[in-house]
Protein backbone atom coordinates (compact mmCIF):
# COMPACT_ATOMS: atom_id res chain seq x y z
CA UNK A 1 39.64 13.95 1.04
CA UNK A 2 41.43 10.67 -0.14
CA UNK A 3 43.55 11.35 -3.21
CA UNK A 4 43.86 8.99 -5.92
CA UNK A 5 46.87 8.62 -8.13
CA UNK A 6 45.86 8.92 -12.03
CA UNK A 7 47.67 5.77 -12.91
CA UNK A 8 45.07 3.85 -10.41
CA UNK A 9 42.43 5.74 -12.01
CA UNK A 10 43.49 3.75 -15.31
CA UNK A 11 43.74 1.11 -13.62
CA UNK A 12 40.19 0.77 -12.34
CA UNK A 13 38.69 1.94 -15.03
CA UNK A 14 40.38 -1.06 -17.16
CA UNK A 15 39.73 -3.45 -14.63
CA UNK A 16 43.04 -4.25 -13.96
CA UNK A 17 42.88 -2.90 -10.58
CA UNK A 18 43.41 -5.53 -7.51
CA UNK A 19 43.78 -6.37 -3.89
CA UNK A 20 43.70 -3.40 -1.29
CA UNK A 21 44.46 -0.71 -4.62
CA UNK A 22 41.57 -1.66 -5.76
CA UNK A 23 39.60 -1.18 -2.18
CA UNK A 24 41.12 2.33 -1.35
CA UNK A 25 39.48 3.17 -4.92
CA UNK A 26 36.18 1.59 -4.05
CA UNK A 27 36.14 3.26 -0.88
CA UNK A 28 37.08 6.95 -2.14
CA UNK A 29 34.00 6.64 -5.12
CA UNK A 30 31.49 5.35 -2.09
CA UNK A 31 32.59 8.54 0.30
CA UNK A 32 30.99 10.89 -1.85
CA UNK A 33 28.12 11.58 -4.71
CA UNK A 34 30.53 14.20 -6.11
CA UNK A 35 33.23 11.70 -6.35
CA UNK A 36 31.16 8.83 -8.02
CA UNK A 37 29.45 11.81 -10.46
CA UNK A 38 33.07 12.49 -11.55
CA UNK A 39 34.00 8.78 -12.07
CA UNK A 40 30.98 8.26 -14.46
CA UNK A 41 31.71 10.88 -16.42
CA UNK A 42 35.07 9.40 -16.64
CA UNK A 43 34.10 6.11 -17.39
CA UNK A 44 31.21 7.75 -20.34
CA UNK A 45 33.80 9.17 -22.21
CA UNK A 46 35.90 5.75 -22.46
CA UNK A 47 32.66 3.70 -23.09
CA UNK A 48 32.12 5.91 -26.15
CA UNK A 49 35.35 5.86 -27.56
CA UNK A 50 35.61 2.05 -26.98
CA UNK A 51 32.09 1.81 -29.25
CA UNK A 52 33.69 3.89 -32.21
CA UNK A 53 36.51 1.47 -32.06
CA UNK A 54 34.18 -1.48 -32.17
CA UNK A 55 32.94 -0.44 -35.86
CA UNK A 56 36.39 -0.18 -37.04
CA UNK A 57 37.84 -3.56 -35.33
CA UNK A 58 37.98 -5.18 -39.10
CA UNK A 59 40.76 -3.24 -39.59
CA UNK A 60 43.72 -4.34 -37.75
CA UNK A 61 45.80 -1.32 -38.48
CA UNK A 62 42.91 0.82 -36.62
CA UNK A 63 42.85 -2.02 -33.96
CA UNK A 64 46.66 -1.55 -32.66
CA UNK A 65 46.19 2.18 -33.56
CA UNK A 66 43.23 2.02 -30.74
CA UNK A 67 45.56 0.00 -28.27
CA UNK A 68 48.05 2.96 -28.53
CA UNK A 69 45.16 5.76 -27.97
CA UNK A 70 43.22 3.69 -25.21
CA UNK A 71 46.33 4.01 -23.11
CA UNK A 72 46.56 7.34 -24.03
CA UNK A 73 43.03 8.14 -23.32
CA UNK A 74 42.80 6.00 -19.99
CA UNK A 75 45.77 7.99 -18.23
CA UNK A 76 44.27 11.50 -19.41
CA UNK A 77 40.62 10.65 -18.16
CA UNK A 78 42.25 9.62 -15.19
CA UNK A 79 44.31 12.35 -14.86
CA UNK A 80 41.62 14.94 -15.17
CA UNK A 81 39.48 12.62 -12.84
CA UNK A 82 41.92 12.93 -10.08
CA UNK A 83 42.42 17.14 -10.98
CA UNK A 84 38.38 16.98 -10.79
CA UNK A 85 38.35 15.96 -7.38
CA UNK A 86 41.06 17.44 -5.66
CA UNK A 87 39.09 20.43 -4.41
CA UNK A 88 35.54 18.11 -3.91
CA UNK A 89 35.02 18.04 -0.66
CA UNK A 90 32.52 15.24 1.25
CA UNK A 91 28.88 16.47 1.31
CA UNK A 92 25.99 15.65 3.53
CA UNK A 93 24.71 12.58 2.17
CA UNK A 94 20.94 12.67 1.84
CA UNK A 95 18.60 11.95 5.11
CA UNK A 96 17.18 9.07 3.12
CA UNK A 97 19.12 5.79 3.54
CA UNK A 98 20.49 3.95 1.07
CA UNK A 99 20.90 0.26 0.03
CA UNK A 100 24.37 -0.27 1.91
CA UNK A 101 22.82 1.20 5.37
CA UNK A 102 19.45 -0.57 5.14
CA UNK A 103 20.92 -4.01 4.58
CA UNK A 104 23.05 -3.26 7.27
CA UNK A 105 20.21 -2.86 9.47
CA UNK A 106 18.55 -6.02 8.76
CA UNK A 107 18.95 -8.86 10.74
CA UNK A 108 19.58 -11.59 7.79
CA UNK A 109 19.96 -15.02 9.20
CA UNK A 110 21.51 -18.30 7.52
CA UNK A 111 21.04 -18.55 3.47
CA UNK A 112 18.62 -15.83 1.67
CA UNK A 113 16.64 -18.24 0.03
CA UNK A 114 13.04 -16.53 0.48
CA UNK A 115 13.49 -12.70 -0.55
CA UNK A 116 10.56 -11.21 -1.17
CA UNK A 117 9.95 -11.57 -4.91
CA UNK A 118 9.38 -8.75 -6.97
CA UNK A 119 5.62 -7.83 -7.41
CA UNK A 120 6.15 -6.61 -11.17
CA UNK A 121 6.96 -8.22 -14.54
CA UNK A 122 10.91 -8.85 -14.74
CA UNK A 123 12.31 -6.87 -17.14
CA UNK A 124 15.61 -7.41 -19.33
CA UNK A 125 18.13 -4.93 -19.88
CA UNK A 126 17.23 -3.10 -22.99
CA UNK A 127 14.63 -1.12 -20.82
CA UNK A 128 16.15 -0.08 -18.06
CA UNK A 129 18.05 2.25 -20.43
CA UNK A 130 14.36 3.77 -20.85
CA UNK A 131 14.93 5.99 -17.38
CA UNK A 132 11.75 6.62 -15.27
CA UNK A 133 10.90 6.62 -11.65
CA UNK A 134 9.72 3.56 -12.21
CA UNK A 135 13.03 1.93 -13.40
CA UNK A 136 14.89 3.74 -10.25
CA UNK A 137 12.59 1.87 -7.67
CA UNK A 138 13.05 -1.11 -9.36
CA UNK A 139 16.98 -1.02 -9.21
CA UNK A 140 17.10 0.23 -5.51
CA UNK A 141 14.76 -3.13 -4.45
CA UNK A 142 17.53 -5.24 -6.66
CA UNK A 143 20.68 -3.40 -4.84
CA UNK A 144 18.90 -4.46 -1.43
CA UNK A 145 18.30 -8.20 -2.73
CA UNK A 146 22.10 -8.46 -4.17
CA UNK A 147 23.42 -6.56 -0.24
CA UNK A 148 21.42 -9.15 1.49
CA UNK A 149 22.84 -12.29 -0.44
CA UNK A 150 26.27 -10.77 -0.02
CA UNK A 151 26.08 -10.14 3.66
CA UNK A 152 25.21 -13.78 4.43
CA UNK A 153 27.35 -15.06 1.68
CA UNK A 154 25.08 -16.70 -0.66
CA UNK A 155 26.50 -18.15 -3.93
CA UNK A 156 23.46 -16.54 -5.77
CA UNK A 157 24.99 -13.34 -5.61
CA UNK A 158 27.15 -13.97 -8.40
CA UNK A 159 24.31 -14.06 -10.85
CA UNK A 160 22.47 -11.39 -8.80
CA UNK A 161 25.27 -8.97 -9.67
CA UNK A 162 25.72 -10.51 -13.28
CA UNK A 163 22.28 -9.39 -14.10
CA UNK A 164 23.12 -5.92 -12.78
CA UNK A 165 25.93 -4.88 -14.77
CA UNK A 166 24.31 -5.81 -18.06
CA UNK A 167 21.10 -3.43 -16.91
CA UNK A 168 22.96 -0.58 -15.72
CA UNK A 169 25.48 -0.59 -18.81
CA UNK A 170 22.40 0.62 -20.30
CA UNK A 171 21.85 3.53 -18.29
CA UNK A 172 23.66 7.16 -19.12
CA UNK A 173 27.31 7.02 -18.12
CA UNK A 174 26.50 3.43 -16.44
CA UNK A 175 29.88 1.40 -17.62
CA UNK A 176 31.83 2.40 -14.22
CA UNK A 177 29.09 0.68 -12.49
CA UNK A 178 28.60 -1.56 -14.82
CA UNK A 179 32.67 -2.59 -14.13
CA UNK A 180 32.01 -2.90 -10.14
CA UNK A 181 29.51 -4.88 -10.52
CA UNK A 182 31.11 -7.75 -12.53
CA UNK A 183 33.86 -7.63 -10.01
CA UNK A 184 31.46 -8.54 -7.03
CA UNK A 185 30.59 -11.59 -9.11
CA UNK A 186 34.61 -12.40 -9.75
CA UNK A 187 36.04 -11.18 -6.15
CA UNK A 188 37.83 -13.93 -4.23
CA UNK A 189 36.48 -13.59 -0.67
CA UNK A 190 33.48 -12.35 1.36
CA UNK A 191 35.67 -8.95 2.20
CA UNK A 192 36.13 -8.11 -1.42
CA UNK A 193 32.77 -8.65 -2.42
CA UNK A 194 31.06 -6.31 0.00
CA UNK A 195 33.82 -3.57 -0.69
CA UNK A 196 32.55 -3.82 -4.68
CA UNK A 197 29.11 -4.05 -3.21
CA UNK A 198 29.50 -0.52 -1.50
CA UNK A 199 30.68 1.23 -4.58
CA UNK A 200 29.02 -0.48 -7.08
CA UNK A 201 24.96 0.42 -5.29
CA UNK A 202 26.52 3.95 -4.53
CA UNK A 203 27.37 4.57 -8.54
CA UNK A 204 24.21 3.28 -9.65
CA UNK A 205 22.40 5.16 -7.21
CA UNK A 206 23.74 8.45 -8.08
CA UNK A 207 23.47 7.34 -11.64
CA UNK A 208 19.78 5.97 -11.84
CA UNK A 209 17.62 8.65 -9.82
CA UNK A 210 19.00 9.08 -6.08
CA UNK A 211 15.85 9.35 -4.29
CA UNK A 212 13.86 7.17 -6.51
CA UNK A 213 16.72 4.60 -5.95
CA UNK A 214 17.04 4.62 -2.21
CA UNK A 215 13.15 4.88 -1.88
CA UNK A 216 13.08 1.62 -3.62
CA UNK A 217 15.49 0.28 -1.62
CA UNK A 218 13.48 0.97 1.38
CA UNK A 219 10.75 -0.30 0.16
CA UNK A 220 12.18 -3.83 -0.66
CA UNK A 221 14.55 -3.46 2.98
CA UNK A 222 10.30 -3.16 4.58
CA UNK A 223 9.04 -6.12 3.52
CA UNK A 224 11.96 -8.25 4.16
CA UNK A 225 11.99 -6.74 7.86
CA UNK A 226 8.25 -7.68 8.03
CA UNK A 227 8.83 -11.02 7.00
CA UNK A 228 11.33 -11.52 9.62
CA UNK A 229 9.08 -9.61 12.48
CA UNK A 230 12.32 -6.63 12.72
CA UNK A 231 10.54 -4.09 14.91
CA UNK A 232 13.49 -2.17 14.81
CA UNK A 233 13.84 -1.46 11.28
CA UNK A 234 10.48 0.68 11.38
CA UNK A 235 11.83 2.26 14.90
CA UNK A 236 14.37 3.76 12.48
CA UNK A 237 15.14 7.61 12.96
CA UNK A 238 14.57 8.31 9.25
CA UNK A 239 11.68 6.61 8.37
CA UNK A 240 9.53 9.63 8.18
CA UNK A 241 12.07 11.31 5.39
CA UNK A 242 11.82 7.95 4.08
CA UNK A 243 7.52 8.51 4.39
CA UNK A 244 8.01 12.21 3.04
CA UNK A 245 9.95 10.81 -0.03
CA UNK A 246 7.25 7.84 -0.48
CA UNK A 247 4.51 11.22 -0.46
CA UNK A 248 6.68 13.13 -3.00
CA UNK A 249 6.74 9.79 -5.61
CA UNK A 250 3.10 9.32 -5.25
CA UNK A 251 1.88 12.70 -5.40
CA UNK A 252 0.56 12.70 -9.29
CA UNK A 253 -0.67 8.86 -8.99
CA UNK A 254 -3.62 8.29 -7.03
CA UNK A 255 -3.81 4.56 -6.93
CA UNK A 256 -0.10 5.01 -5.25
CA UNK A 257 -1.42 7.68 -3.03
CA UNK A 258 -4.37 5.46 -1.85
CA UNK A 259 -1.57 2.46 -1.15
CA UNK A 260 0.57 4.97 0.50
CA UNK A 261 -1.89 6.29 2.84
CA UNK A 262 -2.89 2.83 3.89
CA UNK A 263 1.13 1.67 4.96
CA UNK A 264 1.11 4.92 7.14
CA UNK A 265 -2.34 3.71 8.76
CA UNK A 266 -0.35 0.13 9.83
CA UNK A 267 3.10 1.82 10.33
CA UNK A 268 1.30 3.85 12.99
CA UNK A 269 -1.03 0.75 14.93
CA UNK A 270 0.37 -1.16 18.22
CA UNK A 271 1.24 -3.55 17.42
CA UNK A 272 1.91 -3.72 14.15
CA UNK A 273 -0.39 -6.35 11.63
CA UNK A 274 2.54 -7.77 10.49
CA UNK A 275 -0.04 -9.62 7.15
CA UNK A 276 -1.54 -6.64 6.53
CA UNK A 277 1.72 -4.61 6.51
CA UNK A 278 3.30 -7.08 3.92
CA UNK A 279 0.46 -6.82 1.65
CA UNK A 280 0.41 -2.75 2.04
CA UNK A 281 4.05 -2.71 1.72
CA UNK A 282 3.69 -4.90 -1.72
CA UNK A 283 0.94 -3.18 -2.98
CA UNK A 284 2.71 0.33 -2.72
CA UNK A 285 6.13 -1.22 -4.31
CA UNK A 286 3.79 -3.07 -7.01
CA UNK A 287 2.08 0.78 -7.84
CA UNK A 288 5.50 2.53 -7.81
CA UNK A 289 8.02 0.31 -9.50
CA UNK A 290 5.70 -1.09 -12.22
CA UNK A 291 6.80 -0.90 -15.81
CA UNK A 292 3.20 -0.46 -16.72
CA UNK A 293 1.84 2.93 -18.16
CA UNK A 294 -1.25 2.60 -15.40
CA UNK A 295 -0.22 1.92 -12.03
């Protein structure tokens, strides 16, 4: 288990954190669901007290009082952070893939200029606060869109991950995330960007609904294999706990169910109707990520 000094802990939770310090942090938080549970906890408690100072900032006696306690507070939150963890040990991760694997998997060519677009009503940040299933499936398809911009280096990943940390700073304990994500969209080079990347979809992930999340991401990671013809991605060793998952979200909705039972029909053909597969694939995403009451 990497151990991480308290002061660096401070650090990253201010954002002051840089370079290869700042990586070894990333890294840690993305090696284990215990570790990123502890960190947003962490970074809760400092959100809150930073939103009790806001309401007294008129005051600029209470304003350099606050300077003096948010040092304070940063190196004991990091302190008990780093006590947290020093008897977590790494655990299983969950058979289901996550964003950071299944982007890794696809074969993304050139600029990422035709990702599938999502097949439900954009939504702006005030609701993703509103937790559902719904709002998890959503985030896990944007997580694969922001990976695959990343990986091949397109500039639209800056706004990609932008729009990310305002929506998860609305989600319980969601400012750590919140915090990696707006330093994908100011890193300096490629190598930086995907280290954020990795702990930035990992937090929100834990934080957002695990297997919702990564069930989403699978979902979106499908039909951008089908666009591109990837065989491979559906020869994938985990796609039936991936399937099983898909069965478990779609158990109480029957219009789901229906759209579900259909994608296994054309998973299972030779060769695979690549149209037909899109559409399924769509249709199932549309029924499971929608915002709508009725799905």
């Amino acid at each position: 288990m990497t151990q991480i000094a308290p002061e660096k802990v401070a650090a990253f939770l201010d954002g002051r954190l840089r370079g290869k310090e700042r990586e070894e942090v990333i890294a840690a938080l993305a090696s284990s669901p215990e570790l990123l549970e502890d960190f947003a906890n962490a970074a809760a408690v400092l959100h809150d007290a930073e939103q009790r100072e806001h309401l007294d900032r008129h005051d600029r006696r209470s304003h350099f009082d606050w300077v003096v306690r948010r040092r304070t507070l940063l190196t004991g939150i990091a302190a008990a952070f780093v006590l947290a963890i020093a008897g977590t040990w790494f655990v299983s991760r969950p058979s289901l893939p996550d964003a950071v694997e299944l982007v890794a998997t696809l074969e993304l060519h050139g600029p990422v200029n035709e990702l599938p677009q999502a097949p439900w009503e954009v939504t702006r940040s005030g609701q993703v606060g509103q937790f559902s299933t719904a709002t998890a499936i959503r985030l896990g398809a944007r997580l694969v869109d922001l990976g695959a911009l990343i990986q091949v280096n397109d500039t639209a990943a800056t706004s990609a991950a932008l729009g990310l940390a305002a929506d998860v700073s609305a989600l319980p304990a969601g400012g750590g995330a919140s915090v990696a994500f707006r330093q994908i969209a100011t890193a300096t080079n490629p190598t930086e960007r995907r280290d954020a990347y990795v702990g930035a979809a990992r937090m929100t992930t834990m934080l957002a609904g695990d297997e919702a999340v990564r069930t989403g991401a699978w979902l979106q990671s499908a039909r951008i294999a089908t666009r591109a013809r990837q065989v491979s991605f559906f020869e994938r060793r985990d796609s039936r706990a991936v399937l099983a998952a898909l069965e478990r979200l779609t158990d109480e909705r029957p219009t789901a169910s229906r759209a579900l039972t259909l994608t296994r029909e054309l998973l299972a053909a030779t060769p695979l109707d690549w149209v037909e597969l899109e559409a399924a694939l769509t249709d199932l995403q549309r029924r499971l990520g929608s915002p709508a009451v009725t799905r």
